[in-house]
Protein backbone atom coordinates (compact mmCIF):
# COMPACT_ATOMS: atom_id res chain seq x y z
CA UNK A 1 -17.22 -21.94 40.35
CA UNK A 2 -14.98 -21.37 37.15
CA UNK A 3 -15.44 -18.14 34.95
CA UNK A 4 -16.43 -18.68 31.62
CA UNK A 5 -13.79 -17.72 29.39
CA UNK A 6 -14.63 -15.05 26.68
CA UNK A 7 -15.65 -16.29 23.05
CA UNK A 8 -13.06 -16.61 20.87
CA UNK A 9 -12.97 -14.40 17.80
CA UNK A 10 -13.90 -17.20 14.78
CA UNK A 11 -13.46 -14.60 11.91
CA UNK A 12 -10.58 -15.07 9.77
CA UNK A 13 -10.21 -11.33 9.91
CA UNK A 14 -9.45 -11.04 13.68
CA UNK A 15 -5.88 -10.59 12.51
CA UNK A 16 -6.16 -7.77 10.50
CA UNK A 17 -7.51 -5.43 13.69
CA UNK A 18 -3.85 -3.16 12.95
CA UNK A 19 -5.62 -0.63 15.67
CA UNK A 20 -7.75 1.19 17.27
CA UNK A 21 -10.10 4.44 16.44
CA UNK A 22 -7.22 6.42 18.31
CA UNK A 23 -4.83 5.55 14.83
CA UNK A 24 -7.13 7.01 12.87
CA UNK A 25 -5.09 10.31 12.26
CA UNK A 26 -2.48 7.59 10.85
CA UNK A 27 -3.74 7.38 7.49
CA UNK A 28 -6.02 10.65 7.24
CA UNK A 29 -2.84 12.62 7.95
CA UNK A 30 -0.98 10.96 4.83
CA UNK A 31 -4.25 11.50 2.97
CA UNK A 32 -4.86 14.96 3.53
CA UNK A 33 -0.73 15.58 3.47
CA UNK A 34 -0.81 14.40 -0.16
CA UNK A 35 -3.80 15.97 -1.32
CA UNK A 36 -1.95 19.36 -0.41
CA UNK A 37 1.00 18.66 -1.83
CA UNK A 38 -1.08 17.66 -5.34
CA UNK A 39 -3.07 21.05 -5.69
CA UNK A 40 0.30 22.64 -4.69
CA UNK A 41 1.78 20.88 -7.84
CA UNK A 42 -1.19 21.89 -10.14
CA UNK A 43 -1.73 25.37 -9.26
CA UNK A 44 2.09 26.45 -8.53
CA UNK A 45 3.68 27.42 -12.02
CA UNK A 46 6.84 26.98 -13.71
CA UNK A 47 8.20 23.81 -11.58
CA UNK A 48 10.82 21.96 -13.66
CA UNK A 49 10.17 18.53 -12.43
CA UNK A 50 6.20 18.37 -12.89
CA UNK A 51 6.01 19.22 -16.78
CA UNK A 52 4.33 16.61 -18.51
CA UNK A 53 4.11 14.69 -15.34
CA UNK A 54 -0.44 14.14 -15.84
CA UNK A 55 -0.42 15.96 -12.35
CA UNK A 56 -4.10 17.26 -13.10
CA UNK A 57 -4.85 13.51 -13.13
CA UNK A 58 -2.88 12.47 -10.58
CA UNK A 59 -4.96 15.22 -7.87
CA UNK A 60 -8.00 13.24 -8.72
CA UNK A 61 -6.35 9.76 -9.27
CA UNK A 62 -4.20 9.22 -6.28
CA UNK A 63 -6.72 10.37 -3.70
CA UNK A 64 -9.41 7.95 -5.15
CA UNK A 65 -6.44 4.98 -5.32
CA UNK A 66 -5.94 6.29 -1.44
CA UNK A 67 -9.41 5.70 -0.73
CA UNK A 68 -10.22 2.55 -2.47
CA UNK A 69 -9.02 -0.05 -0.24
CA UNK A 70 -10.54 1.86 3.53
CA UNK A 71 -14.09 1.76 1.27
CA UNK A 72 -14.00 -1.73 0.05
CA UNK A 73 -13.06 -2.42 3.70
CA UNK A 74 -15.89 -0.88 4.91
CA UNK A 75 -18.31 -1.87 2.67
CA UNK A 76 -17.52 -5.89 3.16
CA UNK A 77 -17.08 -5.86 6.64
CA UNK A 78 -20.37 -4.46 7.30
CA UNK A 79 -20.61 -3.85 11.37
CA UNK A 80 -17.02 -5.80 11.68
CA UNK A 81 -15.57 -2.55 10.24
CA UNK A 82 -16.81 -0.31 12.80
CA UNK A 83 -14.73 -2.23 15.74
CA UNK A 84 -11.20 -2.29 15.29
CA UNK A 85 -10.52 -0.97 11.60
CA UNK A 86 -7.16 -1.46 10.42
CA UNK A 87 -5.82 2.30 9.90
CA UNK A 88 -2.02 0.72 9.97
CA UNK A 89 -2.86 -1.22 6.98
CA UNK A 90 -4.88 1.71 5.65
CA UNK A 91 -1.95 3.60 6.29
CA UNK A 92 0.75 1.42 4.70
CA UNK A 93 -1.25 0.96 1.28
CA UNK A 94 -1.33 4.69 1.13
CA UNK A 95 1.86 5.69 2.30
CA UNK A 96 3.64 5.30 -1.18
CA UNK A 97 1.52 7.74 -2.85
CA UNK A 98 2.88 10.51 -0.01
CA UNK A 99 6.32 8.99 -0.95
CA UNK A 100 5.96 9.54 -4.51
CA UNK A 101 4.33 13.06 -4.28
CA UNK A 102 6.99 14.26 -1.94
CA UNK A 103 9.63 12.58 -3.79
CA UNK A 104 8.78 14.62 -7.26
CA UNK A 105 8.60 17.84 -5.16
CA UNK A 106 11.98 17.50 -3.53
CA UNK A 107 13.02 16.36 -7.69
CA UNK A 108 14.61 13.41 -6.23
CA UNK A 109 13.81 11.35 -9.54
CA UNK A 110 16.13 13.62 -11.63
CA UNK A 111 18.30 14.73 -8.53
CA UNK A 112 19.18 11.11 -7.76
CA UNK A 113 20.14 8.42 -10.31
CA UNK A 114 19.03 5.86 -8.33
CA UNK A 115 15.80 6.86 -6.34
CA UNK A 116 13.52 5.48 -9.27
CA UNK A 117 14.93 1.91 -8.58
CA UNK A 118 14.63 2.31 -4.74
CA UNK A 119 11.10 4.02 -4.69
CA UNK A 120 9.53 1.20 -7.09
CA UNK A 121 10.95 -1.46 -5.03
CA UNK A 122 10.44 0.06 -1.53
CA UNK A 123 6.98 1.64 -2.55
CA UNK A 124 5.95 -2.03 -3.80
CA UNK A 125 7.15 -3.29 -0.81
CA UNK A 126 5.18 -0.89 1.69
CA UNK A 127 2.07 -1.26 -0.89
CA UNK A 128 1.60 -4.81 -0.63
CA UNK A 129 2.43 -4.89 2.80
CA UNK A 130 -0.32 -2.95 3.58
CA UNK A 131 -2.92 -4.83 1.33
CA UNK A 132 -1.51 -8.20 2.30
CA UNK A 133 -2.36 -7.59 6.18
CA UNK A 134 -6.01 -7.10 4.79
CA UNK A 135 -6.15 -9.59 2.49
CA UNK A 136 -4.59 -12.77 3.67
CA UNK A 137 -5.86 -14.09 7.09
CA UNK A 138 -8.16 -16.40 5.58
CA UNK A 139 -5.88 -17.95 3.33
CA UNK A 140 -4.80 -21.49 4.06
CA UNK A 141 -2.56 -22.88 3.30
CA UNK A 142 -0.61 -20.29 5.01
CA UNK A 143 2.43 -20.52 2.59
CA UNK A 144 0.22 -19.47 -0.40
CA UNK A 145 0.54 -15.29 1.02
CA UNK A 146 3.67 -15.42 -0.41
CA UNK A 147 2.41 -16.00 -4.36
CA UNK A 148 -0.36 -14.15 -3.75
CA UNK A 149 0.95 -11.24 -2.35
CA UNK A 150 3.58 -11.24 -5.04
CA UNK A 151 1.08 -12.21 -7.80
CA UNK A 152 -1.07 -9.12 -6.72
CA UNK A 153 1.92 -6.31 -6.69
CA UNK A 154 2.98 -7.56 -10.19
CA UNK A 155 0.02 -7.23 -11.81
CA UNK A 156 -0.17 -3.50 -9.92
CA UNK A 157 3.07 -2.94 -11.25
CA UNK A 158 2.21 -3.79 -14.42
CA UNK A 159 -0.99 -1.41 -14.61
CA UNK A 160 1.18 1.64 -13.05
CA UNK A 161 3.86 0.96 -16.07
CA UNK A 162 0.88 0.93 -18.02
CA UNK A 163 -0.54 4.27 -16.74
CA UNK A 164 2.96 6.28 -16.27
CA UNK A 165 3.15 5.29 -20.45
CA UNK A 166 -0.10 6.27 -21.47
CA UNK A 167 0.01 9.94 -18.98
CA UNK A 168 3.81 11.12 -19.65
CA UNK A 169 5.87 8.42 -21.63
CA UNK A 170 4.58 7.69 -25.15
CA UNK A 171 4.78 11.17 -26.19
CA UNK A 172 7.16 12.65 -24.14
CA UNK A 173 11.14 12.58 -23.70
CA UNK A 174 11.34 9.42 -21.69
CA UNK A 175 10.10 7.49 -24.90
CA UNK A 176 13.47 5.95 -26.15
CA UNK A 177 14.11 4.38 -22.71
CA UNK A 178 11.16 3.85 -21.60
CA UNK A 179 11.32 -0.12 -22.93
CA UNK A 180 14.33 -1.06 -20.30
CA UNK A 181 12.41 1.42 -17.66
CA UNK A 182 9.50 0.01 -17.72
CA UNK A 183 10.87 -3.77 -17.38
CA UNK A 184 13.50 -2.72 -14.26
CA UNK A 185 10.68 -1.15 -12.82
CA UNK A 186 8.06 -4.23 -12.86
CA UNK A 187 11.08 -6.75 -11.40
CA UNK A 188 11.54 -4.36 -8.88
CA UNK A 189 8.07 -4.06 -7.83
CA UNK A 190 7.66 -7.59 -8.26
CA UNK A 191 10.63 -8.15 -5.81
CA UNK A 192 8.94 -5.92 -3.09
CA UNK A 193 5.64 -7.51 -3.31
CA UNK A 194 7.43 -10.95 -3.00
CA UNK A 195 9.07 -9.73 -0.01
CA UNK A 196 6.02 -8.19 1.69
CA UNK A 197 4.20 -11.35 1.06
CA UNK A 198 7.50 -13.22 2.92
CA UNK A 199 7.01 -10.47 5.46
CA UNK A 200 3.47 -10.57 5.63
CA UNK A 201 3.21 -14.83 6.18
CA UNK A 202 5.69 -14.38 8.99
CA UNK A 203 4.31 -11.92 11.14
CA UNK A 204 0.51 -13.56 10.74
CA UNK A 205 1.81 -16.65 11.54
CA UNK A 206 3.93 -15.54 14.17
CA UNK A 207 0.88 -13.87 15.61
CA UNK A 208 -0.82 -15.94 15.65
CA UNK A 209 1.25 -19.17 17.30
CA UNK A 210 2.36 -16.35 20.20
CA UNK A 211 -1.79 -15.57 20.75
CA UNK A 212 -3.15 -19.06 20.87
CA UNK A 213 -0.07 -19.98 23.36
CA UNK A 214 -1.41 -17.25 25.50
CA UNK A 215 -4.92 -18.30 25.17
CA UNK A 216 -5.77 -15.02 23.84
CA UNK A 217 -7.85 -13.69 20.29
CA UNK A 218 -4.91 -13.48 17.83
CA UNK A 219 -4.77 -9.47 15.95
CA UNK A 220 -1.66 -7.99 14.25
CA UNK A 221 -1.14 -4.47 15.96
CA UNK A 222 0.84 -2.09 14.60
């Protein structure tokens, strides 16, 4: 007599399992990591490279923006969530905001004439990477990740441009070049979403061709 073989997984979302509970330290670590390192840039004086920086908003800003995408997660899934959550992808959407914390201790922006360019690019990149593994398994046709992936980090581009302006820009030093900033900055975020999107397509659809030749319920692990 044959064994029945297990139920396949029908949700769209059974690629997006990027882990198990044992990952979890994965994106609590860079959570808690950057919440010290934002207190420790409010309540240490005199630090060159954090005047006029908004970094009273950013210890209440960032962690929320950290937060947002595990609770909307949670809250849609319902009992999906509790399963497999995916703490990579949880992980990768919040990694830039370590990044950028670190980066403006370590005064790499001034320090390094051209860590801006590479952290708006590479940040985008690892952003979109991360929201694209949560967001795109049910699209079809597979090809559309790519524009919406890329769609999605230009518009978030476009509201951090808008937020850097309104905290530390418009009435600060950075004004006169702030115009050719702000546009280099949005092309190069655009350019990372578009290539997390390329990055994202592949590996979901390479996942899921390699699972389904192995007769076995497709998840991107990470």
């Amino acid at each position: 007599m044959k064994a029945t073989p297990p139920a396949r997984d029908a949700s769209p979302h059974r690629f997006v399992r990027t882990g198990s509970h044992h990952l979890a330290w994965f994106p609590a670590l860079l959570l808690f990591l950057t919440i010290v390192e934002l207190i420790a840039a409010v309540a240490v004086p005199g630090v060159a490279q954090f005047d006029g920086k908004g970094w009273s908003v950013r210890l209440v800003a960032y962690p929320v923006l950290m937060l947002l995408a595990p609770a909307l997660w949670w809250a849609t899934r319902g009992h999906e969530a509790a399963r497999r959550p995916p703490y990579v992808a949880f992980g990768l959407v919040m990694l830039p905001f370590l990044s950028d914390t670190t980066a403006n201790w370590l005064d790499l922006f001034r320090r390094v004439a051209w860590w801006d360019d590479l952290s708006h690019f590479a940040h985008w990149f690892v952003l979109c990477a991360g929201l694209g593994l949560l967001i795109a398994p049910p699209v079809r046709p597979r090809w559309m990740i790519v524009p919406l992936i890329g769609g999605l980090g230009a518009m978030l581009a476009l509201a951090w441009e808008l937020g850097e302006y309104w905290l530390f820009i418009r009435a600060g030093k950075e004004a006169g070049g702030a115009y050719r900033d702000t546009l280099g900055d949005e092309i190069l975020g655009t350019c990372g979403a578009l290539l997390a999107g390329v990055v994202v397509a592949w590996w979901t659809t390479r996942t899921t061709r390699t699972t389904r030749r192995q007769g076995r319920t497709p998840t991107v692990s990470g």
